[in-house]
PDB file of N, CA and C in Angstrom:
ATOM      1  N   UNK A   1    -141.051 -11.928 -46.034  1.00  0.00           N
ATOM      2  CA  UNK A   1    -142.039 -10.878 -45.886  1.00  0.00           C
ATOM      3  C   UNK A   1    -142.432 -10.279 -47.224  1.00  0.00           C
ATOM      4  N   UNK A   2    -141.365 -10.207 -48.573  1.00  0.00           N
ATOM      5  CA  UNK A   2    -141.804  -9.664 -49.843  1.00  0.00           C
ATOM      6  C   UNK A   2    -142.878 -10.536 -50.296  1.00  0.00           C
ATOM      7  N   UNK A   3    -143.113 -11.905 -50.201  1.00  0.00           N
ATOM      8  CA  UNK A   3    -143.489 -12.956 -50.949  1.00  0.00           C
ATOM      9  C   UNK A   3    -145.060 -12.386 -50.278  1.00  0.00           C
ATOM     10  N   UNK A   4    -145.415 -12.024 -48.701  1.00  0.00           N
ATOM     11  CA  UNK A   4    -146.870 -11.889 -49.042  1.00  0.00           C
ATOM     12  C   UNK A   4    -147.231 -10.722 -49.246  1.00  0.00           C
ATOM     13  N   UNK A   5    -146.175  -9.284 -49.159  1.00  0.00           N
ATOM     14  CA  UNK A   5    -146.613  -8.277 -49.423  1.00  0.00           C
ATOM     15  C   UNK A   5    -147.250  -8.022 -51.275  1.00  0.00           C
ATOM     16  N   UNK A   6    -146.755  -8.937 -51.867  1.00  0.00           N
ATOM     17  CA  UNK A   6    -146.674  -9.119 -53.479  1.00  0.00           C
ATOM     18  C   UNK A   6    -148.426  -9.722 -53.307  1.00  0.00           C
ATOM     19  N   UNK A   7    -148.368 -10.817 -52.900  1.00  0.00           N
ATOM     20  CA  UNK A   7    -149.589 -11.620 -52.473  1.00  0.00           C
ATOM     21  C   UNK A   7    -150.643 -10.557 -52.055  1.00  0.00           C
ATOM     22  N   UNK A   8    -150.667 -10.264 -51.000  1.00  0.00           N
ATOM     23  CA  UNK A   8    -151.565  -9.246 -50.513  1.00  0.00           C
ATOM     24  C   UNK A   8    -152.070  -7.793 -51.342  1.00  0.00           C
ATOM     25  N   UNK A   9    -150.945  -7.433 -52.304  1.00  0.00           N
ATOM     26  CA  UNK A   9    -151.244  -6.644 -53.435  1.00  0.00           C
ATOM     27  C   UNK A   9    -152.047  -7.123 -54.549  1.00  0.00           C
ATOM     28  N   UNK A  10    -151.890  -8.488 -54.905  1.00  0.00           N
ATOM     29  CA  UNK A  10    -152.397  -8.861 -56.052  1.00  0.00           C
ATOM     30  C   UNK A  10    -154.218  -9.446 -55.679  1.00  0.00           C
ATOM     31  N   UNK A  11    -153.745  -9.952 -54.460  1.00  0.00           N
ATOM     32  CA  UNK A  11    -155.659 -10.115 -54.123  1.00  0.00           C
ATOM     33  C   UNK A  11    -156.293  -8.789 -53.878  1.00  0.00           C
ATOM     34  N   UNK A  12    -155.761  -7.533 -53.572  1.00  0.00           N
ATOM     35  CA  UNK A  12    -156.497  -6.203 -53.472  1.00  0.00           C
ATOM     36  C   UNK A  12    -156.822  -5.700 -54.563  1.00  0.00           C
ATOM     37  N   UNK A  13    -156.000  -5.948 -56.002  1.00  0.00           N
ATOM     38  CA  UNK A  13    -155.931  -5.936 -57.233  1.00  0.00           C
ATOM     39  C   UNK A  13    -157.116  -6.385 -58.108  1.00  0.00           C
ATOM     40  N   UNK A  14    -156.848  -7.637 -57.907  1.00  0.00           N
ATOM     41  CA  UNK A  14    -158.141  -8.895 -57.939  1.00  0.00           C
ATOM     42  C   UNK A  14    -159.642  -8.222 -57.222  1.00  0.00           C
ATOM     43  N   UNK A  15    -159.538  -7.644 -56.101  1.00  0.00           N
ATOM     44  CA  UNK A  15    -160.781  -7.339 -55.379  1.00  0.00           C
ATOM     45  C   UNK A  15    -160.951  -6.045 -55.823  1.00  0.00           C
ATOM     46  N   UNK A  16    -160.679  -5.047 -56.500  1.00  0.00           N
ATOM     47  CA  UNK A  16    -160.994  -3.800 -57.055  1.00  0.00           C
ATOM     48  C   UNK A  16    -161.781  -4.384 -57.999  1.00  0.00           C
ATOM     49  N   UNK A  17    -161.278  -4.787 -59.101  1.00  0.00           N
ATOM     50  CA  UNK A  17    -161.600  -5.230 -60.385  1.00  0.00           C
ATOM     51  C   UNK A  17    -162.563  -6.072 -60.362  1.00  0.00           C
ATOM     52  N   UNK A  18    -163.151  -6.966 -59.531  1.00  0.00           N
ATOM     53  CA  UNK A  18    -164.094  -7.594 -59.446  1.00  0.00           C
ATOM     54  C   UNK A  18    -165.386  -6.756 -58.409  1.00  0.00           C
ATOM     55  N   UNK A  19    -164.624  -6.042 -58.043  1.00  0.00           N
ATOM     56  CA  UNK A  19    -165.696  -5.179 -57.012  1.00  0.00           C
ATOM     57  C   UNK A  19    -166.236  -4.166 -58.645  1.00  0.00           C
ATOM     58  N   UNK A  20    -165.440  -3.684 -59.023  1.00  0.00           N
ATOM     59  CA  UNK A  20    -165.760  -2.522 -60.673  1.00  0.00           C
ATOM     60  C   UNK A  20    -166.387  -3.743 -61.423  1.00  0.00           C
ATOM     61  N   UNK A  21    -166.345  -4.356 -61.956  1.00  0.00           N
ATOM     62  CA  UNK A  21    -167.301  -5.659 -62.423  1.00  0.00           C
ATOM     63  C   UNK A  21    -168.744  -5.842 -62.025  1.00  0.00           C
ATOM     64  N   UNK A  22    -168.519  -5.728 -60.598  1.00  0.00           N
ATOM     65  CA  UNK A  22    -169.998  -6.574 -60.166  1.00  0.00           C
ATOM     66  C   UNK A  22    -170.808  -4.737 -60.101  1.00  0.00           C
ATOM     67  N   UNK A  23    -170.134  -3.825 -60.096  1.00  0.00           N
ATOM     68  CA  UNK A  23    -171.104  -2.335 -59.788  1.00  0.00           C
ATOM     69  C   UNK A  23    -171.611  -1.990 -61.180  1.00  0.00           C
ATOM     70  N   UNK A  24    -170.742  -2.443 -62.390  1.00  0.00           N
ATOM     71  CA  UNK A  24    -170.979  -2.473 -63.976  1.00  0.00           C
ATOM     72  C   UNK A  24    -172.060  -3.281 -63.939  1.00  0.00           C
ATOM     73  N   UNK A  25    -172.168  -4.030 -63.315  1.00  0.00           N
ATOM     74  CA  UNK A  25    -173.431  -4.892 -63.759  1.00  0.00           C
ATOM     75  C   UNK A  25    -174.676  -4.796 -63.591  1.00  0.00           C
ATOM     76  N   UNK A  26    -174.751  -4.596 -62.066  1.00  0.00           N
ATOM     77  CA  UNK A  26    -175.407  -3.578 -61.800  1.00  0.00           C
ATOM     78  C   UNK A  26    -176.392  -2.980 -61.826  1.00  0.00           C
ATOM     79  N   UNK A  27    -175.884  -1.777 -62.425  1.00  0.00           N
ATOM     80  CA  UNK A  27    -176.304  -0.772 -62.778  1.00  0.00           C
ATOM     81  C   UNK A  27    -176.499  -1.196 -64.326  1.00  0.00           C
ATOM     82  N   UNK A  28    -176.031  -1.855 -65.175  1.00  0.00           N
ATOM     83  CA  UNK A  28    -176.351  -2.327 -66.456  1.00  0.00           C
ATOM     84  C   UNK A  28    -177.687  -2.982 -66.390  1.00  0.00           C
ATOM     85  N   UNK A  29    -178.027  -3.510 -65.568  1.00  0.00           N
ATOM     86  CA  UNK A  29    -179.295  -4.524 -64.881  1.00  0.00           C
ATOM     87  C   UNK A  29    -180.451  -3.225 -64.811  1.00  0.00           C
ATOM     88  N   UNK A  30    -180.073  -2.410 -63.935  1.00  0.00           N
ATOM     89  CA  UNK A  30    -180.832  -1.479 -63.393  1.00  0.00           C
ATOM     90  C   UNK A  30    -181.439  -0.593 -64.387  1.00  0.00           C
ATOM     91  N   UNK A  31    -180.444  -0.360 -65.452  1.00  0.00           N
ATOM     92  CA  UNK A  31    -180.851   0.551 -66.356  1.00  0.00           C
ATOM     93  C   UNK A  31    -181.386   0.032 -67.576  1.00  0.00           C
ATOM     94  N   UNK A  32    -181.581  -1.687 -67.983  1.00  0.00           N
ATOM     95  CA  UNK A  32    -181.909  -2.277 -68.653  1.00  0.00           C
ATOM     96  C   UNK A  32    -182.894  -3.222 -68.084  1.00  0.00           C
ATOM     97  N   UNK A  33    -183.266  -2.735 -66.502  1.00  0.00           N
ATOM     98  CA  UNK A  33    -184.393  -3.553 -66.462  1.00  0.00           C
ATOM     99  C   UNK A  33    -185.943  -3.302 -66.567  1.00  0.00           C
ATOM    100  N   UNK A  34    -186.439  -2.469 -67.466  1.00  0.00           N
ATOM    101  CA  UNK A  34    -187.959  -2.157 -67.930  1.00  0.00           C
ATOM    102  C   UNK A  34    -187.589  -2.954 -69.262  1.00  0.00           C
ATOM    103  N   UNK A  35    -186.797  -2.657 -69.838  1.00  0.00           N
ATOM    104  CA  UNK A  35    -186.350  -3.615 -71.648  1.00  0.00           C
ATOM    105  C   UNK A  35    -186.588  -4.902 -71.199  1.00  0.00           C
ATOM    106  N   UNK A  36    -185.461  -5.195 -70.212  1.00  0.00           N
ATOM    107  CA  UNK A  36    -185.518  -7.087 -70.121  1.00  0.00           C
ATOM    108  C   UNK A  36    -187.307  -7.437 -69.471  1.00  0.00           C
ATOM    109  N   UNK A  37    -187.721  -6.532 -68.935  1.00  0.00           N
ATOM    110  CA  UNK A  37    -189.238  -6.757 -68.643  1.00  0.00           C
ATOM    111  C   UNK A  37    -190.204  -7.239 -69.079  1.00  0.00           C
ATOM    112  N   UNK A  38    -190.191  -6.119 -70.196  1.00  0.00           N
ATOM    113  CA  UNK A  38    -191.006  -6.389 -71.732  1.00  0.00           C
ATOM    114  C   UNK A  38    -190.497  -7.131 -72.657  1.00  0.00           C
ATOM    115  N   UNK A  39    -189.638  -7.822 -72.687  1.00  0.00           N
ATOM    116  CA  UNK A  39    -189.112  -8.805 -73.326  1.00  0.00           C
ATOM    117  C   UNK A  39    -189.354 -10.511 -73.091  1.00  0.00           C
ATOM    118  N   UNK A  40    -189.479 -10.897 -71.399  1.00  0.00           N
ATOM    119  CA  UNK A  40    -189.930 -11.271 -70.834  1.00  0.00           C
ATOM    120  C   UNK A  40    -191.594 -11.731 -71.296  1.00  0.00           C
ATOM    121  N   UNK A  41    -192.007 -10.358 -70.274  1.00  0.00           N
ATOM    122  CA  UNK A  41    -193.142 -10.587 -70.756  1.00  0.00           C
ATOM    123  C   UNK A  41    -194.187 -10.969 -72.602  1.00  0.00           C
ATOM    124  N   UNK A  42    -193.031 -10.765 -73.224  1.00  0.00           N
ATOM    125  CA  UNK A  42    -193.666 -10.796 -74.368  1.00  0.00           C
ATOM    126  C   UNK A  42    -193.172 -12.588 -74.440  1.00  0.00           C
ATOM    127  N   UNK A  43    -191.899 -12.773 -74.497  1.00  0.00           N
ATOM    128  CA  UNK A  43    -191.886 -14.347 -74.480  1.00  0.00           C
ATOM    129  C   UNK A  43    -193.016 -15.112 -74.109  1.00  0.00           C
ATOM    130  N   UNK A  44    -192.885 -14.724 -72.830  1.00  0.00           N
ATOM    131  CA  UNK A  44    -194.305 -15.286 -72.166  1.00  0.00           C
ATOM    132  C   UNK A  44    -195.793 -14.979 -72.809  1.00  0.00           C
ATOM    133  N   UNK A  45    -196.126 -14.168 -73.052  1.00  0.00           N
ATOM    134  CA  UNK A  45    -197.213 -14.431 -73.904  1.00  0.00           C
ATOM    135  C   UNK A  45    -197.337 -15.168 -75.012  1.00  0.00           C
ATOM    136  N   UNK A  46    -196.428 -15.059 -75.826  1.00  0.00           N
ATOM    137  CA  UNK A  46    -196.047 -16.236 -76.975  1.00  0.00           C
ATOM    138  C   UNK A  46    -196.076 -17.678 -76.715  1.00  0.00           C
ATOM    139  N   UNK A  47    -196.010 -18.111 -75.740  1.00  0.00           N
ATOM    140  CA  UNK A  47    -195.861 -19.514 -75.038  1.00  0.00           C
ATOM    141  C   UNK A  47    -197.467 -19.940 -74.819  1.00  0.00           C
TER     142      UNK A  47
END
């Protein structure tokens, strides 16, 4: 019974940290997406 309580801790572990990962991103996206826009768009005109 220790062997999956250890187990079952370390994937909840694993799933915080990747859950805080993917909300960092995000919102990194969100708040950097008018920049990546115009950046974009300027590539594209250059082409």
């Amino acid at each position: 019974m220790l062997v999956w309580s250890n187990r079952g801790q370390g994937l909840a572990e694993y799933a915080l940290i990747l859950s805080l990962i993917a909300i960092l991103a995000v919102s990194a996206l969100l708040f950097l997406s008018g920049r990546i826009g115009t950046i974009l768009s300027t590539i594209g005109a250059k082409l």
